[in-house]
Protein backbone atom coordinates (compact mmCIF):
# COMPACT_ATOMS: atom_id res chain seq x y z
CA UNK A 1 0.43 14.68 -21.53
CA UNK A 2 4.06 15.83 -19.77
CA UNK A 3 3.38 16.98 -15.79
CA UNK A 4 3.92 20.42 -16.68
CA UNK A 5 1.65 20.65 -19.30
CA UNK A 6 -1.33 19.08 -16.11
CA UNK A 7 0.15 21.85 -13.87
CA UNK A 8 -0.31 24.37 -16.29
CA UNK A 9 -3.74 22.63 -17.32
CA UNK A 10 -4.57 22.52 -13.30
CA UNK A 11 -3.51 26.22 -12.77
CA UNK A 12 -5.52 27.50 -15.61
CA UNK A 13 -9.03 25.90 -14.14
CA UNK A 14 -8.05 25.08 -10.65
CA UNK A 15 -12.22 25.42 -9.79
CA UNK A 16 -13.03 22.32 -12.78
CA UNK A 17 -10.35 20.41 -10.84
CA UNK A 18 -12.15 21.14 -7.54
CA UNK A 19 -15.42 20.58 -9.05
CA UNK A 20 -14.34 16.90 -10.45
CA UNK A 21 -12.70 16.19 -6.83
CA UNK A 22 -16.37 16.87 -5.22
CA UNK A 23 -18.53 14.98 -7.97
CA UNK A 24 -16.07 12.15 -7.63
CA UNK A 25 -16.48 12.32 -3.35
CA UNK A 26 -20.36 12.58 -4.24
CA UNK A 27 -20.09 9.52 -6.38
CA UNK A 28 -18.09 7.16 -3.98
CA UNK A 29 -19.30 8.82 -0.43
CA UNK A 30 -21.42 5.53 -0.21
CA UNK A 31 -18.28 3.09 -0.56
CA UNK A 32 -16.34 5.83 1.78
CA UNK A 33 -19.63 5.34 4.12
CA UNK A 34 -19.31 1.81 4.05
CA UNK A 35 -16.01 1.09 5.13
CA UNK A 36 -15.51 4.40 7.41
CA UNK A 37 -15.08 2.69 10.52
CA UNK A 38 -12.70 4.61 11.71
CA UNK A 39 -10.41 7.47 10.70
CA UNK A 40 -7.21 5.46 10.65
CA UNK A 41 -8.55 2.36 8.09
CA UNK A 42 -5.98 2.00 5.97
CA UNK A 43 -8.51 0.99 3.85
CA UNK A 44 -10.31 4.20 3.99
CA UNK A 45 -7.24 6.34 3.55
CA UNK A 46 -6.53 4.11 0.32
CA UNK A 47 -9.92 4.96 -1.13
CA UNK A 48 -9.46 8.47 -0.62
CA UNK A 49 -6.64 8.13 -2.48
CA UNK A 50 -8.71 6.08 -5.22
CA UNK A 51 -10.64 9.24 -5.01
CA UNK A 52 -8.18 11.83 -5.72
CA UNK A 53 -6.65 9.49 -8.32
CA UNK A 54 -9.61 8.89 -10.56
CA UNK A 55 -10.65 12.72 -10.47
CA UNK A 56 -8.12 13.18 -12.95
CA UNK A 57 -9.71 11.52 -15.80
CA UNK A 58 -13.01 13.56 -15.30
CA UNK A 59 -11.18 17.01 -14.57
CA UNK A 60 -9.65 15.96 -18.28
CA UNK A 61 -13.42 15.41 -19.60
CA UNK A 62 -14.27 18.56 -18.39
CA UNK A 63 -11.78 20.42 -20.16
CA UNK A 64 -11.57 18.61 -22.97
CA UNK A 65 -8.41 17.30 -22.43
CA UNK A 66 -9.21 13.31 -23.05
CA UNK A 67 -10.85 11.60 -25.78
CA UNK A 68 -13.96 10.00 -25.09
CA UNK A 69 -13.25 6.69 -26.16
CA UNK A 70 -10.90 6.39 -23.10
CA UNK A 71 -12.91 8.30 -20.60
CA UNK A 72 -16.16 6.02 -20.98
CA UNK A 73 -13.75 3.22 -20.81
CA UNK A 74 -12.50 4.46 -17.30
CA UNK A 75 -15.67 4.49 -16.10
CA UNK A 76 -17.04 1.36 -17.15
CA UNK A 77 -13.29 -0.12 -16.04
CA UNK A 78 -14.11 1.46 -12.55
CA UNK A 79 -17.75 0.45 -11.93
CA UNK A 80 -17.23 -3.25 -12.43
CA UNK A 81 -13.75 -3.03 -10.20
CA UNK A 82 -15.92 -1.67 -8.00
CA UNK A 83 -18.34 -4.14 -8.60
CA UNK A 84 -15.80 -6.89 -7.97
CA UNK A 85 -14.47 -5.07 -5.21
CA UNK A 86 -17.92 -5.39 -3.03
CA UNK A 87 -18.50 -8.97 -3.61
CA UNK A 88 -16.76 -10.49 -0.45
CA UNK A 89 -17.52 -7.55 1.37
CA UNK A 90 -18.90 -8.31 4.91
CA UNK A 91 -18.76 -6.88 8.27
CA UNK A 92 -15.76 -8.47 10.68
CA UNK A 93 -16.18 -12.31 11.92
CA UNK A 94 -13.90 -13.15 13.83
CA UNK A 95 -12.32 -17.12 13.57
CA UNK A 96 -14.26 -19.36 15.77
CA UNK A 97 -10.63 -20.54 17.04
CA UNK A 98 -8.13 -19.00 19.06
CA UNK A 99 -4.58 -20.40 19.84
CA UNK A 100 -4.10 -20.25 23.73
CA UNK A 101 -0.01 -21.19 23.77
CA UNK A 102 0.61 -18.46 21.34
CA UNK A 103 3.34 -16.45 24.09
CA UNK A 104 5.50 -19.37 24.04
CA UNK A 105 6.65 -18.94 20.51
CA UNK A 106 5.72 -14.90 20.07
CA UNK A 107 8.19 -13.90 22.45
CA UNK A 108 11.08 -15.43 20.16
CA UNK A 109 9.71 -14.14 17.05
CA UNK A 110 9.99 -11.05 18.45
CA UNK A 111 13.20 -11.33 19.38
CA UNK A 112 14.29 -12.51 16.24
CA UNK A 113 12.34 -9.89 14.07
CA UNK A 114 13.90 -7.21 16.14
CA UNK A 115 17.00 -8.48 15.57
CA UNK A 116 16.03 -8.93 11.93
CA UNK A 117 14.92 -5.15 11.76
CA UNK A 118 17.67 -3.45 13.43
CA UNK A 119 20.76 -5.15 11.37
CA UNK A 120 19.08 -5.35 7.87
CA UNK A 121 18.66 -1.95 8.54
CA UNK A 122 21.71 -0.81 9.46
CA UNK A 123 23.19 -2.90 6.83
CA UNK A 124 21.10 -1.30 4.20
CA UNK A 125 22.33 2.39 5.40
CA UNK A 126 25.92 0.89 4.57
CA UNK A 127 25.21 -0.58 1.37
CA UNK A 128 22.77 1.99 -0.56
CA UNK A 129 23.03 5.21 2.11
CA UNK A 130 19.69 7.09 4.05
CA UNK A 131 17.07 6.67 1.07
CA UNK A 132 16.04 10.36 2.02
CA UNK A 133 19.11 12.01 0.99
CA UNK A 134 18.89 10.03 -1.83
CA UNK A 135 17.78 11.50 -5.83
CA UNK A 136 15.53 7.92 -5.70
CA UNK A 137 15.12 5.75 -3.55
CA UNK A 138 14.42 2.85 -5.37
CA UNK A 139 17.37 2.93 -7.32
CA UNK A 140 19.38 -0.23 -5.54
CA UNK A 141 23.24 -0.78 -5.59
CA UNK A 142 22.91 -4.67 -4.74
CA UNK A 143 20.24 -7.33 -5.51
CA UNK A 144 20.79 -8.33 -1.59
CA UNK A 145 19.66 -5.30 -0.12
CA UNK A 146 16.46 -5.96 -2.24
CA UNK A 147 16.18 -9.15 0.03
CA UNK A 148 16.60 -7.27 3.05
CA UNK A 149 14.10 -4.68 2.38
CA UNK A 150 11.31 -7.58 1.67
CA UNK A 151 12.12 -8.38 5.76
CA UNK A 152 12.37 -5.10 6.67
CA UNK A 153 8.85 -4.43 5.92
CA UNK A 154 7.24 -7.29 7.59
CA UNK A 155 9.83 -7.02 10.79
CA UNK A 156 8.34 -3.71 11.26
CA UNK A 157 4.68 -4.67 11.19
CA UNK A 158 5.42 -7.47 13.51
CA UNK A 159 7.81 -5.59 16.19
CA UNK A 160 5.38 -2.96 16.07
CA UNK A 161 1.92 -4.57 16.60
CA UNK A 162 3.57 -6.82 19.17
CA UNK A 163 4.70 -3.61 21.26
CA UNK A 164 1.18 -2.81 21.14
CA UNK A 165 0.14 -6.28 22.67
CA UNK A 166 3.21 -6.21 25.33
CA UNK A 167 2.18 -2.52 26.49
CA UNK A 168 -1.55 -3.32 27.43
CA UNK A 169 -0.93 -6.85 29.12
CA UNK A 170 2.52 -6.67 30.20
CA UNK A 171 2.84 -2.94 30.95
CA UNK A 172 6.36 -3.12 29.07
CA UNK A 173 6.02 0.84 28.50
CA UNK A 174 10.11 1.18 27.57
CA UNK A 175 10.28 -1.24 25.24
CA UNK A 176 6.97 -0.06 23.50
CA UNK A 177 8.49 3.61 23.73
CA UNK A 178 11.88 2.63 22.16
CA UNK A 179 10.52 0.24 19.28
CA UNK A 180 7.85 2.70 18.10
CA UNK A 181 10.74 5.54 18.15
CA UNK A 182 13.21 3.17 16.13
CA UNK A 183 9.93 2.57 13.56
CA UNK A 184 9.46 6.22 13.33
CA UNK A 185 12.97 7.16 12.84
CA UNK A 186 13.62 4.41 9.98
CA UNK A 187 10.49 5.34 8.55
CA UNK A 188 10.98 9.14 7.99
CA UNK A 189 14.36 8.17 6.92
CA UNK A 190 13.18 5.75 4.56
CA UNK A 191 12.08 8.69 2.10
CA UNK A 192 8.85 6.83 1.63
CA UNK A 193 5.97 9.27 2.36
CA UNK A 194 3.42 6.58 2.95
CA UNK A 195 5.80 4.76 5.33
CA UNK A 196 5.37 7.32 8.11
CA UNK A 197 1.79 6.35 8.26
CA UNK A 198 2.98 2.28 8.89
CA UNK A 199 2.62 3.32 12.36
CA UNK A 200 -0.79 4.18 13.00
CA UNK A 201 -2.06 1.77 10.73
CA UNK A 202 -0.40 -0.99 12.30
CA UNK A 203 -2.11 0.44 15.94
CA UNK A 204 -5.46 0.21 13.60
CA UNK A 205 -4.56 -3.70 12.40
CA UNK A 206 -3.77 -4.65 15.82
CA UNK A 207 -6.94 -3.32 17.82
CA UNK A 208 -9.01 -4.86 14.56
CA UNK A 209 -7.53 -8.25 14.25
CA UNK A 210 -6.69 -8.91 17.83
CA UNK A 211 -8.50 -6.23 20.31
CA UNK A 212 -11.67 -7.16 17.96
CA UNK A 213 -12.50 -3.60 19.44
CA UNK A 214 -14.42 -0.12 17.92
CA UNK A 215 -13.67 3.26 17.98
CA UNK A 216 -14.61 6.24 16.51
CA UNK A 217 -12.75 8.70 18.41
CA UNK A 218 -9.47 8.69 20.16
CA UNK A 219 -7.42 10.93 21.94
CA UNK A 220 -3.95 9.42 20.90
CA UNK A 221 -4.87 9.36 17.15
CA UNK A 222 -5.76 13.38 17.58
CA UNK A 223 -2.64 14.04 18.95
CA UNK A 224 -0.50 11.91 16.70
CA UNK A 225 -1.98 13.30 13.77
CA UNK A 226 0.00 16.43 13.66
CA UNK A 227 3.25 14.04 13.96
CA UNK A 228 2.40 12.50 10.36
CA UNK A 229 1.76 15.73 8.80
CA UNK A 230 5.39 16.94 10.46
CA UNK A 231 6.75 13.68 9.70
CA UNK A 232 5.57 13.97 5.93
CA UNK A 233 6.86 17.39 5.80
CA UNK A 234 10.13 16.35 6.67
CA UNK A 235 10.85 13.73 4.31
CA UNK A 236 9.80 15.98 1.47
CA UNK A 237 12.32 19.09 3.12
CA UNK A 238 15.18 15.95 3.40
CA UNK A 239 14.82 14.91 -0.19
CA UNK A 240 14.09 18.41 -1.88
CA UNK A 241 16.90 20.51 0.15
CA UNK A 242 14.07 23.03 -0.04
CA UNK A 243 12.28 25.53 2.45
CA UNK A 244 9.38 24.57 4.42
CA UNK A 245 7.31 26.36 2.24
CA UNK A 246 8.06 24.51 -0.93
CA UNK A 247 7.93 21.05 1.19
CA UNK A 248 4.07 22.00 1.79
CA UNK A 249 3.53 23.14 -2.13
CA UNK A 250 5.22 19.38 -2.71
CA UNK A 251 2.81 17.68 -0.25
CA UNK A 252 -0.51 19.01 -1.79
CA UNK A 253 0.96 17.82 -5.46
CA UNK A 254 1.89 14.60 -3.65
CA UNK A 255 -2.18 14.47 -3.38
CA UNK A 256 -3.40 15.48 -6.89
CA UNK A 257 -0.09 13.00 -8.18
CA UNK A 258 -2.05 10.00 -7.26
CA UNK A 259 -3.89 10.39 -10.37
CA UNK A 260 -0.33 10.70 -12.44
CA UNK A 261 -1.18 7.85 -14.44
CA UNK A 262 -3.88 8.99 -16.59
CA UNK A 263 -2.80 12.58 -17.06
CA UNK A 264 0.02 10.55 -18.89
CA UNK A 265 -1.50 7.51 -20.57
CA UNK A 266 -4.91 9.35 -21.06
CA UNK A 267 -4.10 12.62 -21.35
CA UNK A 268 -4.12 15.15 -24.87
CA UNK A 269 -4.03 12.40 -27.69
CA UNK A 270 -3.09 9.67 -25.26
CA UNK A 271 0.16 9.48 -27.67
CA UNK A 272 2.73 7.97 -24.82
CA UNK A 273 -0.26 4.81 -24.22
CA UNK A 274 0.97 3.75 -28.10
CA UNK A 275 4.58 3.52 -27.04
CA UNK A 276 4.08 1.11 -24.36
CA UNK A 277 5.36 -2.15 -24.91
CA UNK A 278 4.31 -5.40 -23.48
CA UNK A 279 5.23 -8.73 -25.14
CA UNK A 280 3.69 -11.06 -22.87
CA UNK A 281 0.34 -9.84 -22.16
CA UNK A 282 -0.96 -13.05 -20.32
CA UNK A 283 1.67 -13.32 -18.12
CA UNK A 284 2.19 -8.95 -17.02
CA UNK A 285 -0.99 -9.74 -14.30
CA UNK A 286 1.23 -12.32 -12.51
CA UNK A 287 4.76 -9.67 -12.68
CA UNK A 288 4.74 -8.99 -9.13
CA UNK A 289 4.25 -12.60 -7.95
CA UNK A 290 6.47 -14.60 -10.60
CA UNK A 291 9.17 -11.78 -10.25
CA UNK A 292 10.72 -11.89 -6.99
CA UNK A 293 10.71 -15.86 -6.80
CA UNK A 294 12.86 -16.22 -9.86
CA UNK A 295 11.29 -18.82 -11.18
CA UNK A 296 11.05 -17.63 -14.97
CA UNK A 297 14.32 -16.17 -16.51
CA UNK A 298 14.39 -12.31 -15.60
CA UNK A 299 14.45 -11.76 -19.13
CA UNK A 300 11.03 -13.15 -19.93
CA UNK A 301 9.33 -10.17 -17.66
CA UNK A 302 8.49 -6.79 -19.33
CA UNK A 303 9.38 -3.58 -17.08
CA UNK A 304 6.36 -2.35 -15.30
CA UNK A 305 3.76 -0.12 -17.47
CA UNK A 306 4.57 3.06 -15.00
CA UNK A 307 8.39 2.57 -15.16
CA UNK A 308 7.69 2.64 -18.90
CA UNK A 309 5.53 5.64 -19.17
CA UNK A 310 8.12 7.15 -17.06
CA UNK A 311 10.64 6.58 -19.72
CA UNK A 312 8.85 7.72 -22.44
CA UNK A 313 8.55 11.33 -21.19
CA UNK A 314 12.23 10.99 -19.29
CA UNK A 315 14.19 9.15 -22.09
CA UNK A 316 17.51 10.77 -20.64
CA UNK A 317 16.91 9.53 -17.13
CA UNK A 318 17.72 6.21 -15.60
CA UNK A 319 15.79 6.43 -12.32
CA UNK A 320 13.88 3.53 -11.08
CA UNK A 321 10.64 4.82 -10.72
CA UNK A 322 7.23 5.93 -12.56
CA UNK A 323 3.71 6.30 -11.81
CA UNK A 324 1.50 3.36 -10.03
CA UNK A 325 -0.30 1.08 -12.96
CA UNK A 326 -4.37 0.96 -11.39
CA UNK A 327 -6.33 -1.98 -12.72
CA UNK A 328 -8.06 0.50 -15.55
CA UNK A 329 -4.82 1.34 -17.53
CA UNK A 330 -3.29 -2.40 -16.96
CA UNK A 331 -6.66 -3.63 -18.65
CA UNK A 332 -6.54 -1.16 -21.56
CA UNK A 333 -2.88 -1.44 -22.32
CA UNK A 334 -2.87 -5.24 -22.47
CA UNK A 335 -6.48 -6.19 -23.77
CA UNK A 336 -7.82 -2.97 -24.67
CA UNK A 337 -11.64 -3.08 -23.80
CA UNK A 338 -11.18 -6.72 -23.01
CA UNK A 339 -9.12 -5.30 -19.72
CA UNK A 340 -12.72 -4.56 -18.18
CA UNK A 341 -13.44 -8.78 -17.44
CA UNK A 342 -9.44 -8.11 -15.78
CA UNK A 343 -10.50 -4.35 -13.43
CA UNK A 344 -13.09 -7.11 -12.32
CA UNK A 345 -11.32 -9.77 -11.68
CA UNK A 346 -8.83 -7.59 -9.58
CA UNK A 347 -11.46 -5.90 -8.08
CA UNK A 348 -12.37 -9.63 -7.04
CA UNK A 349 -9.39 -10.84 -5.57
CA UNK A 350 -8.44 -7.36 -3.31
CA UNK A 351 -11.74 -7.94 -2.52
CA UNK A 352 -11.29 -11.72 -1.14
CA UNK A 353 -7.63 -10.77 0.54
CA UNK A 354 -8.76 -8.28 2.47
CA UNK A 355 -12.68 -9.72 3.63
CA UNK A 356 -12.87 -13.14 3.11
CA UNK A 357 -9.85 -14.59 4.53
CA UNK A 358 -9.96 -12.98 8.16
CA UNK A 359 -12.70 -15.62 9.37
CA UNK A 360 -10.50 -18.34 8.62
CA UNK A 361 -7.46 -17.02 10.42
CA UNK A 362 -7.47 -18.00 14.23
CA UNK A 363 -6.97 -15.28 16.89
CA UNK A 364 -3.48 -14.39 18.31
CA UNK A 365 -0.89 -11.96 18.49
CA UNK A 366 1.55 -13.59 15.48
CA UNK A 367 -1.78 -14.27 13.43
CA UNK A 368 -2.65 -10.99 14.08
CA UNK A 369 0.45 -9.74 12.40
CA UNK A 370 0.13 -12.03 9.53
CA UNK A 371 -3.07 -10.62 8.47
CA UNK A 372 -2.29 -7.33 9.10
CA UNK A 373 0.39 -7.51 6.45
CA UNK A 374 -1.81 -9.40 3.93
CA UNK A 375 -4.66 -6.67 4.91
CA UNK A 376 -1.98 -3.85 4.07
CA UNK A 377 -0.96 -5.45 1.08
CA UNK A 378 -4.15 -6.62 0.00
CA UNK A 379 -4.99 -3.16 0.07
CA UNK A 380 -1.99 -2.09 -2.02
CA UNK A 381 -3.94 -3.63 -5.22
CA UNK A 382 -5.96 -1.01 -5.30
CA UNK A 383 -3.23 1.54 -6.79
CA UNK A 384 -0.79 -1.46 -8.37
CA UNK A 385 -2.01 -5.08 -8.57
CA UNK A 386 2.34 -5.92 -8.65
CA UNK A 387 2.73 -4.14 -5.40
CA UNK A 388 0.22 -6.24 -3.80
CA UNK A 389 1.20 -9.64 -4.98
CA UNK A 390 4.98 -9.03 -4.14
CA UNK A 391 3.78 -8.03 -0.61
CA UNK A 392 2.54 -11.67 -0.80
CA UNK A 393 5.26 -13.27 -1.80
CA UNK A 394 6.99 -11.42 1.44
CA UNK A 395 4.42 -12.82 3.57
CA UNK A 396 4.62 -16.13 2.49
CA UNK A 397 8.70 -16.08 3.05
CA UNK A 398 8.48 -14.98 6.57
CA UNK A 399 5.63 -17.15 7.23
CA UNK A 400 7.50 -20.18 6.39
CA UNK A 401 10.56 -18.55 9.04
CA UNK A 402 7.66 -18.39 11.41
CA UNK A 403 7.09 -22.30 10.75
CA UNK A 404 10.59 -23.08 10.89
CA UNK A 405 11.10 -21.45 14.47
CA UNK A 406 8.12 -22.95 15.32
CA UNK A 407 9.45 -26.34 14.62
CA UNK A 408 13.33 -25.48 16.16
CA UNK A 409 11.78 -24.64 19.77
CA UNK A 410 9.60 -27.90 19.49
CA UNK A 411 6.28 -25.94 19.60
CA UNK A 412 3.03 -27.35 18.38
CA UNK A 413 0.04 -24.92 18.15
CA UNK A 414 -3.01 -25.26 20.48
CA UNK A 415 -6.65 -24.38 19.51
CA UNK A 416 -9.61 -23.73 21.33
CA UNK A 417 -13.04 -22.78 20.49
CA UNK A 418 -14.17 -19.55 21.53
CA UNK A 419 -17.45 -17.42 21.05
CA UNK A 420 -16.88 -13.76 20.07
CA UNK A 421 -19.20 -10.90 19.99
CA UNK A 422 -19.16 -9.84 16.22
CA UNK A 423 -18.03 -5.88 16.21
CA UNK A 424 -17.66 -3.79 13.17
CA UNK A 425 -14.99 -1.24 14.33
């Protein structure tokens, strides 16, 4: 099924849509429950989104738009990724270690990240132009600016939570105000919708995985709010040359979107999930790990199963882009029901990234970057298992810069045992 033909579908019984987007709330209110901590989880936000994508296939069911076969297969898909998903679950315990020298090597990591930040950025501008102004911004003119934006990313987390750490303890309010302005700016004019929200979710990762602290209501997340929703609005009305009006229309589709996927691989006859092509279904899980580190020829990799879809229904366009591919449709396309033993195994390993390996990182500002950007991107799995793992493979690049620094200023880590009050915030 094309997008107009949902829209149409949508318009014509716009209260069955509704209805599936409450039943599907009902169903996972007890996950949302679980893990609503606090408002600005990035978790929670991505399960939302979970939520809004996986209404889809029911508001098809309702109306008769999907054949059973695949329906009962996305739920059976879903409950054991979800069943995965809870395994390693666990409330917050925090590593019985901290490092106590960690300011004589943060401070230059800093530095250098800034640095990092500010030229790759500006070189990137150069090379491929504002990515708001741009038709898509994925579409690259260079394989090197691909490089940069892998340490763009993780500069930003780490400038950013580390403003956060030098504004409580060392009062440094300028250089907290001009960093978190230089974020913002870069990340409206990055295009990326999502990327406006880095900002409060890196406040969340750093008052998790280094305040250890709780909170359930704060004033500077009520008054920042509005700023996303502006800030969202804005990078629609810069892409779209549209009024505000139509920027607002674009954001609520941005929302029922999520579920893109299966309108096209499920929807009508599922005829575009035939066309789909993948010649090397053992190795498509690993595509977003093997991929950027080159180590199998380029050739060897089929494109991604969203770029494909894409392609399908836009045969005349070239754009780099297409919808996210969620454990569910991976499974079906490349083992048909035998992709359910895969939505688990998925389910499994976000699970592990994002719960199991906080208690063995030790506390400090640099750590608490690191697993704020495997949290993040540990997270990502949840919509596209390939966006996840090459978030790892960025993490595991800059942590290896962090080692080398570590070893050019002659610093050797220090541990001590400490004995933390377990919080769930």
């Amino acid at each position: 099924m094309t997008t107009d033909k949902f829209i149409l579908l949508l318009l014509d019984n716009i209260w069955i849509y509704f209805l599936s987007l409450l039943l599907m709330f009902i169903v996972y209110f007890p996950l949302i429950k679980k893990i609503a901590n606090c408002l600005i989880n990035p978790l929670l936000f991505a399960v939302i989104m979970h939520v809004l994508t996986n209404t889809v296939p029911v508001f098809l069911f309702f109306t008769g738009r999907i054949q059973e076969y695949y329906f009962y297969y996305f739920i059976i898909a879903e409950i054991v990724f979800t069943i995965g998903f809870l395994l390693f679950f666990s409330k917050p315990i925090c590593c019985k270690y901290v490092i106590i020298n960690d300011n004589n090597y943060s401070n230059i990591i800093f530095i250098f990240y800034l640095i990092v930040f500010v030229v790759s950025t500006l070189i990137t501008y150069y090379i491929e132009g504002i990515p708001a102004f741009k038709a898509s911004r994925l579409t690259l003119k260079s394989n090197f600016t691909g490089i940069l934006n892998r340490f763009i990313g993780f500069a930003s987390t780490y400038i950013t939570i580390f403003v956060f750490y030098v504004f409580k303890y060392r009062k440094r309010k300028i250089l907290t105000a001009i960093v978190l302005l230089l974020v913002a700016i870069t990340s409206v004019l990055s295009g990326s919708k999502s990327a406006i929200l880095s900002l409060i979710f890196n406040y969340y990762c750093y008052l998790y995985f280094y305040e250890n602290k709780s909170f359930k209501k704060n004033k500077v997340i009520l008054l920042l709010s509005p700023f996303f929703i502006i800030a969202a609005l804005i990078v629609i009305f810069l892409r779209s040359n549209r009024n505000i009006l139509d920027a607002i229309i674009s954001l609520a589709q941005r929302f029922i979107g999520n579920g893109d996927m299966y309108w096209i691989a499920f929807g009508d006859d599922a005829e575009y999930l035939d066309k789909i092509v993948i010649k090397h279904k053992y190795l498509y899980p690993l595509i977003g790990f093997l991929s950027p580190l080159h180590i199998l020829p380029s050739n060897i990799y089929d494109d991604y199963i969203g770029l494909q879809l894409f392609r399908i229904i836009h045969p005349t366009l070239n754009n780099i882009m297409g919808p996210n591919t969620v454990a569910p449709l991976m499974g079906i396309v490349l083992y048909g029901w035998g992709g359910i033993i895969l939505c688990f195994l998925i389910g499994l390993f976000t699970s592990f990234l994002i719960f199991k390996l906080q208690k063995k990182i030790p506390k400090s500002i640099t750590m608490a970057v690191i697993y704020s950007y495997l949290y993040q991107n540990g997270i990502s799995c949840l919509t596209d298992l390939a966006v996840g793992l090459s978030g790892i493979v960025t993490l595991i690049l800059n942590i290896i810069i962090i080692y080398f620094i570590c070893l050019l200023i002659n610093h050797r880590v220090k541990y001590r045992k400490i004995t933390l009050r377990n919080i769930y915030v």
